[in-house]
Protein backbone atom coordinates (compact mmCIF):
# COMPACT_ATOMS: atom_id res chain seq x y z
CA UNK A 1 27.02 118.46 148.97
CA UNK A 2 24.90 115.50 149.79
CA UNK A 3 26.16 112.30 150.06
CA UNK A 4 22.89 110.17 149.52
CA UNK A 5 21.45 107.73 151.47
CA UNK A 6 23.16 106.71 154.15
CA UNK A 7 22.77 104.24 157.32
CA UNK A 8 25.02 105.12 160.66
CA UNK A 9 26.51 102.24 162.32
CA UNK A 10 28.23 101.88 165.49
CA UNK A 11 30.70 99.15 166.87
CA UNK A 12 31.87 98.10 170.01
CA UNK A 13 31.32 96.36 173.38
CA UNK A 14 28.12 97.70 174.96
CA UNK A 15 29.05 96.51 177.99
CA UNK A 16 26.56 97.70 178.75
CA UNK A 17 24.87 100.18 176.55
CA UNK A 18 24.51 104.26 177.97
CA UNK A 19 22.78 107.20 176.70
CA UNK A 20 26.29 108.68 175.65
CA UNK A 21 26.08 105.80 172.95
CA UNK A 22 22.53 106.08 171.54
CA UNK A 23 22.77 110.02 172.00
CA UNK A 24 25.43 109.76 169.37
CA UNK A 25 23.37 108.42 166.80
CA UNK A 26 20.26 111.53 167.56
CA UNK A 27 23.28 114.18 167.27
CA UNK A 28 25.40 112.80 163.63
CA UNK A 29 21.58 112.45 162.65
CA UNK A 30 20.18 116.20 163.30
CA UNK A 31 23.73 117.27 161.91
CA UNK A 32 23.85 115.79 158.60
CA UNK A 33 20.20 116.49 158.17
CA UNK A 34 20.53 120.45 159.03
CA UNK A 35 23.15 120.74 156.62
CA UNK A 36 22.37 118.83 154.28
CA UNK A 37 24.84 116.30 153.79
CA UNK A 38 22.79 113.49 153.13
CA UNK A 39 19.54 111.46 154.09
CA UNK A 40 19.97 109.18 157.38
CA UNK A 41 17.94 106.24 156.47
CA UNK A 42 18.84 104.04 159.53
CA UNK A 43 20.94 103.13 162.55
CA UNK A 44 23.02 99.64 163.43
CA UNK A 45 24.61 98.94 167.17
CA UNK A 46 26.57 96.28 166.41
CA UNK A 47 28.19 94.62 169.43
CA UNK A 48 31.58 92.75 169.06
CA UNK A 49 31.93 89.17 169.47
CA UNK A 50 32.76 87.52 172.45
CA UNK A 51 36.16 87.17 171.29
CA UNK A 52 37.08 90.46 171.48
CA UNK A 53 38.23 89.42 175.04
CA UNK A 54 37.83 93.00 176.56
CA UNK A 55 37.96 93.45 180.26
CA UNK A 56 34.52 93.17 181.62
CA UNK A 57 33.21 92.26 178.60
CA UNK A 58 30.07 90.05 179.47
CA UNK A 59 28.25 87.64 176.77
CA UNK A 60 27.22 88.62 173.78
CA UNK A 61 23.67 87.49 174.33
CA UNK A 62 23.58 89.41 177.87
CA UNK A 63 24.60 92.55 175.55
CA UNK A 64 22.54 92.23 172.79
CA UNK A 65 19.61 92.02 175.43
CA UNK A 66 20.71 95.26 176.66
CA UNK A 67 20.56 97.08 173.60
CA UNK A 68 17.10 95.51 172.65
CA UNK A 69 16.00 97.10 175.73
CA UNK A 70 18.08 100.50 175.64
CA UNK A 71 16.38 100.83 171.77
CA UNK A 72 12.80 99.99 172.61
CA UNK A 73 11.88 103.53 172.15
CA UNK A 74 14.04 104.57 169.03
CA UNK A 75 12.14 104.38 165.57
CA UNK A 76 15.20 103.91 163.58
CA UNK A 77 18.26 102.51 165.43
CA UNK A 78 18.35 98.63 165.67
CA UNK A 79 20.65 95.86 166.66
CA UNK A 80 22.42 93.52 164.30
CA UNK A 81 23.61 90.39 166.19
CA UNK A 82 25.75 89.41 162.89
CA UNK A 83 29.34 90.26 164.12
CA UNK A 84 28.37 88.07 167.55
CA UNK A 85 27.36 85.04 165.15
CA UNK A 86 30.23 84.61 163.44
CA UNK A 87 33.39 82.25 164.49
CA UNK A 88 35.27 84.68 165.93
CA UNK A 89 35.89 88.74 166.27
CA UNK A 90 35.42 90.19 163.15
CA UNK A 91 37.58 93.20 161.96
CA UNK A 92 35.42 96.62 161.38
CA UNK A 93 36.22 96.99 158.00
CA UNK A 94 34.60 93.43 157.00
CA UNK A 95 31.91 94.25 159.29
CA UNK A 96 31.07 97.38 157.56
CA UNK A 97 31.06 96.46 153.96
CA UNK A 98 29.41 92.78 155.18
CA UNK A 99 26.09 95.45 156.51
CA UNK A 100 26.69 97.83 153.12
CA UNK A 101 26.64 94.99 150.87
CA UNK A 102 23.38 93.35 152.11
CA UNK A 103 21.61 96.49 152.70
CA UNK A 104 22.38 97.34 148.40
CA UNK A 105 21.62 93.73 147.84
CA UNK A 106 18.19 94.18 149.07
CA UNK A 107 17.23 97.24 147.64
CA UNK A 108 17.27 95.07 144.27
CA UNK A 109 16.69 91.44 145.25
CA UNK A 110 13.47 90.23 146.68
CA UNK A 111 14.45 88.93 149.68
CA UNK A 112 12.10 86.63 151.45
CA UNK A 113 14.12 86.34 154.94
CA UNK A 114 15.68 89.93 155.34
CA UNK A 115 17.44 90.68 158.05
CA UNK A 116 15.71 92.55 161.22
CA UNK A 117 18.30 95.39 161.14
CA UNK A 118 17.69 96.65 158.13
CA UNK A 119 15.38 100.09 158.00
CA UNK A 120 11.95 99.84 158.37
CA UNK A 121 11.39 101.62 154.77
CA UNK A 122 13.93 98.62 153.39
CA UNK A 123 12.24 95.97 155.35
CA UNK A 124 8.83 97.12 153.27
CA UNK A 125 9.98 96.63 150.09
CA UNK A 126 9.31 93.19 149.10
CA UNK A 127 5.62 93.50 150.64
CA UNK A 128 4.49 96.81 148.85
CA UNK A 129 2.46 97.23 145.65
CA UNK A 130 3.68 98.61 142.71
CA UNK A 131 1.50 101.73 142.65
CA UNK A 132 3.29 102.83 146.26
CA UNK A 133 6.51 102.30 144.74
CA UNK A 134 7.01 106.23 144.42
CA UNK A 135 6.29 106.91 147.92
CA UNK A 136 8.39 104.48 148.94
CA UNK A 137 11.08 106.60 146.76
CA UNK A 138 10.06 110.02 148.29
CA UNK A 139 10.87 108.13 151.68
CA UNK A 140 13.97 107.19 151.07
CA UNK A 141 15.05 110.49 149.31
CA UNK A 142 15.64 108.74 145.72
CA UNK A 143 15.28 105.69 143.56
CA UNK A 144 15.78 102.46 144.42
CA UNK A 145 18.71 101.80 142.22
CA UNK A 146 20.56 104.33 144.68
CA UNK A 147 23.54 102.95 146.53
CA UNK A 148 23.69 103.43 150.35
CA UNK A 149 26.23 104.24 152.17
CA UNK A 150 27.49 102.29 155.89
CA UNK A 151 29.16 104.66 157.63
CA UNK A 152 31.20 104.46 161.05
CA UNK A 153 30.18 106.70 163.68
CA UNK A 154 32.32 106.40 166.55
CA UNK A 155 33.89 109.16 168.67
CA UNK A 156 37.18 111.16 168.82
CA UNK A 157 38.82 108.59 170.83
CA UNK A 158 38.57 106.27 168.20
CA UNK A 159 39.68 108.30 165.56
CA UNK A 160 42.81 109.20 167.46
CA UNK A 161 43.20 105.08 168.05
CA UNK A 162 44.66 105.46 164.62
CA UNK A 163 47.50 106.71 165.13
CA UNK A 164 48.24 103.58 167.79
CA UNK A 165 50.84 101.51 166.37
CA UNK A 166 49.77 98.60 165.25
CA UNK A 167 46.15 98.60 166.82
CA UNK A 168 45.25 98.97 162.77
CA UNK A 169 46.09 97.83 159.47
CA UNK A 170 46.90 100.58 157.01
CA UNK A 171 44.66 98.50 154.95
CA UNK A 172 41.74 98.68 156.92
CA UNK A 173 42.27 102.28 157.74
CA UNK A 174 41.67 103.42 154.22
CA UNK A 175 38.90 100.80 153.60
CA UNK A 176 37.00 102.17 156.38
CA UNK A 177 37.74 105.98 155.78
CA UNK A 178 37.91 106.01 151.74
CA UNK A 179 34.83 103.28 151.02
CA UNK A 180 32.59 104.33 154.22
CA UNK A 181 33.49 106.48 155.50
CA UNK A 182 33.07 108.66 159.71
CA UNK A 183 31.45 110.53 161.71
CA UNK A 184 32.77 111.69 164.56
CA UNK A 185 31.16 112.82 167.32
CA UNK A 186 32.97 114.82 170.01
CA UNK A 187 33.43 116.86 172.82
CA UNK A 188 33.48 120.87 173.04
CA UNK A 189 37.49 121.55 173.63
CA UNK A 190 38.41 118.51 171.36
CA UNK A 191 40.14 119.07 168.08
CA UNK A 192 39.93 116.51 166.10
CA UNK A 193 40.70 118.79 162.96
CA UNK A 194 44.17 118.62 163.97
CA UNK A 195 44.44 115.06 164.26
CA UNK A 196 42.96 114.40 160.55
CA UNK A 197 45.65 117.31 159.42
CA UNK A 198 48.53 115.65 161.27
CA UNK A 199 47.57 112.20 159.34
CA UNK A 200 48.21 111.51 156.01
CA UNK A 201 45.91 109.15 155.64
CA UNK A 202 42.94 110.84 157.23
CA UNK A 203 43.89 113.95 155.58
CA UNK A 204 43.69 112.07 152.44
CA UNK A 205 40.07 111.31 152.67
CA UNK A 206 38.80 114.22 154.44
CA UNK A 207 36.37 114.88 152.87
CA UNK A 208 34.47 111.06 153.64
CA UNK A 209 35.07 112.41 157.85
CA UNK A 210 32.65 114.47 159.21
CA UNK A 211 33.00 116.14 162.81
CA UNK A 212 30.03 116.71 164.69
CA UNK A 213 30.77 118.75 168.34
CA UNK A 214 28.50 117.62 170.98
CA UNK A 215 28.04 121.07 172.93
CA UNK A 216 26.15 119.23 175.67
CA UNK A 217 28.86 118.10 178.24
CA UNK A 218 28.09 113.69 178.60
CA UNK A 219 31.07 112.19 180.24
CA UNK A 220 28.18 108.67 180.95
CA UNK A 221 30.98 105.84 179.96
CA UNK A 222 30.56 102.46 180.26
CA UNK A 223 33.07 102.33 182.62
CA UNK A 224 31.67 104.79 185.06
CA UNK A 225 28.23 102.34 184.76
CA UNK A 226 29.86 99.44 185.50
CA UNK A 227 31.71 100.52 188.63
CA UNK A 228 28.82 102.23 190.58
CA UNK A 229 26.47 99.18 189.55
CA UNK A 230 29.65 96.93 191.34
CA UNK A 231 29.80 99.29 194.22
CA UNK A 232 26.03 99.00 194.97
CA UNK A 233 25.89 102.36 194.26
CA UNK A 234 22.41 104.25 192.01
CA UNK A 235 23.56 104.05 188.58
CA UNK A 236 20.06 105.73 187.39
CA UNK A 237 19.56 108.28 184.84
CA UNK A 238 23.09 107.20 183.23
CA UNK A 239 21.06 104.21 181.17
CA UNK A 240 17.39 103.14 180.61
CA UNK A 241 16.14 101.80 183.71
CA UNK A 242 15.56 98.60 182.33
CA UNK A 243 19.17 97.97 181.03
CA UNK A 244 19.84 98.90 185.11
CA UNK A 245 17.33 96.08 186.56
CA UNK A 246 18.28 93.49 183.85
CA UNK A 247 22.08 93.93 185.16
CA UNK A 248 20.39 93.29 188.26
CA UNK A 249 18.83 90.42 187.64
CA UNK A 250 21.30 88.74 185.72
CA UNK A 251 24.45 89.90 188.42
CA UNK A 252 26.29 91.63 185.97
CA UNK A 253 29.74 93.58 186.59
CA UNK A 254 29.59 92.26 190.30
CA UNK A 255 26.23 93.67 190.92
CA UNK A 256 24.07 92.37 193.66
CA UNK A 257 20.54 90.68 192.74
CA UNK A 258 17.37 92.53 193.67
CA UNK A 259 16.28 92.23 197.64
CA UNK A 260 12.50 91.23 197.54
């Protein structure tokens, strides 16, 4: 059964960005689409503020200019910089319905300042005429009264972080699962079935959690990036080439500058 319109959004440190984490987005995308579950009307990467405090986790304006970069040739995932703007680190679950709320808002307000992460079809709106209105509606697979949907894609690692005591609130848990709802991408081997059966929660609101298997083997972590870039060791073909030269240039994650 479809599930309307709906806009994927990921969160976490980027730190930096790899192909594992935009590869996500091109996999829950063909997925939903073959089977029908619903129309994929845009992507959000949406770093974490500063805050956050994770281990080598560099500024958010080094990050956010690594994703610009990484995206340059997607047509439909962008970056929103909103969760690194605000006064501190932002939970998920406000995060989600924050991006949710504004994307519904504009589908009925005419905004003149919209925000650059919303889809390109959205970000039309308040400049087309009247008699293109219909296309616009064939587009976007509906009317424009229809809600859309934020939901989390993340991978099995995070949906497993649920059961870590007190790493989250019951209260954001169900927020996130029974208002947004996931999609979770993972490995061939994993089964995260099991998990959402052993959880009452999850198991509650299975039906808002959809499991996408990645059959092509991609172990690229940020991790693994940031350690041969420290090591002086070739980090290509794991990230675009220009997220590699701007880590460079900027001696991120111990790496050494470029030797003209």
């Amino acid at each position: 059964m479809s599930q309307g319109k709906i806009v994927l959004m990921a969160c976490g440190s980027f730190s930096p960005p790899t192909y594992m984490h935009l590869r996500m987005f091109e996999i829950a995308k063909d997925y939903i689409h073959s089977l029908g579950l619903g129309t994929i009307i845009g992507g959000i990467v949406s770093p974490v503020h500063d805050a956050y405090g994770k281990k080598d986790l560099v500024a958010a304006n080094h990050r956010i200019s690594m994703l610009k970069l990484a995206l340059r040739s997607s047509g439909w995932i962008k970056v929103s910089e909103w969760e690194t703007q605000q006064a501190g680190w932002t939970r998920t679950k406000v995060s989600l319905q924050y991006h949710q709320d504004t994307i519904n808002n504009n589908l009925t307000s005419n905004n003149d300042n919209p925000p650059s992460w919303l889809p390109d079809d959205m970000l039309n709106v308040n400049n087309i005429q009247p008699r293109d209105l219909n296309k616009l509606n064939e587009r976007m697979n509906g009317n424009m009264e229809d809600k859309v949907t934020v939901k989390l894609l993340c991978g099995a690692d995070l949906l497993e972080s649920f059961a870590t005591p007190g790493l989250w609130s019951e209260e954001d848990m169900e927020a996130i699962v029974g208002r947004h709802g996931l999609v979770v991408v993972s490995r061939a081997g994993c089964d995260p079935g099991k998990f959402i059966y052993e959880s009452d929660m999850l198991y509650k609101y299975r039906r808002n959690v959809t499991l996408v298997t990645n059959y092509i083997a991609n172990e690229v972590s940020s991790t693994v990036v940031r350690r041969l870039m420290r090591r002086g060791e070739s980090a290509k073909y794991l990230t675009e080439d220009s997220v590699l030269a701007y880590i460079r240039q900027n001696c991120l994650y111990g790496a050494e500058p470029f030797v003209t």
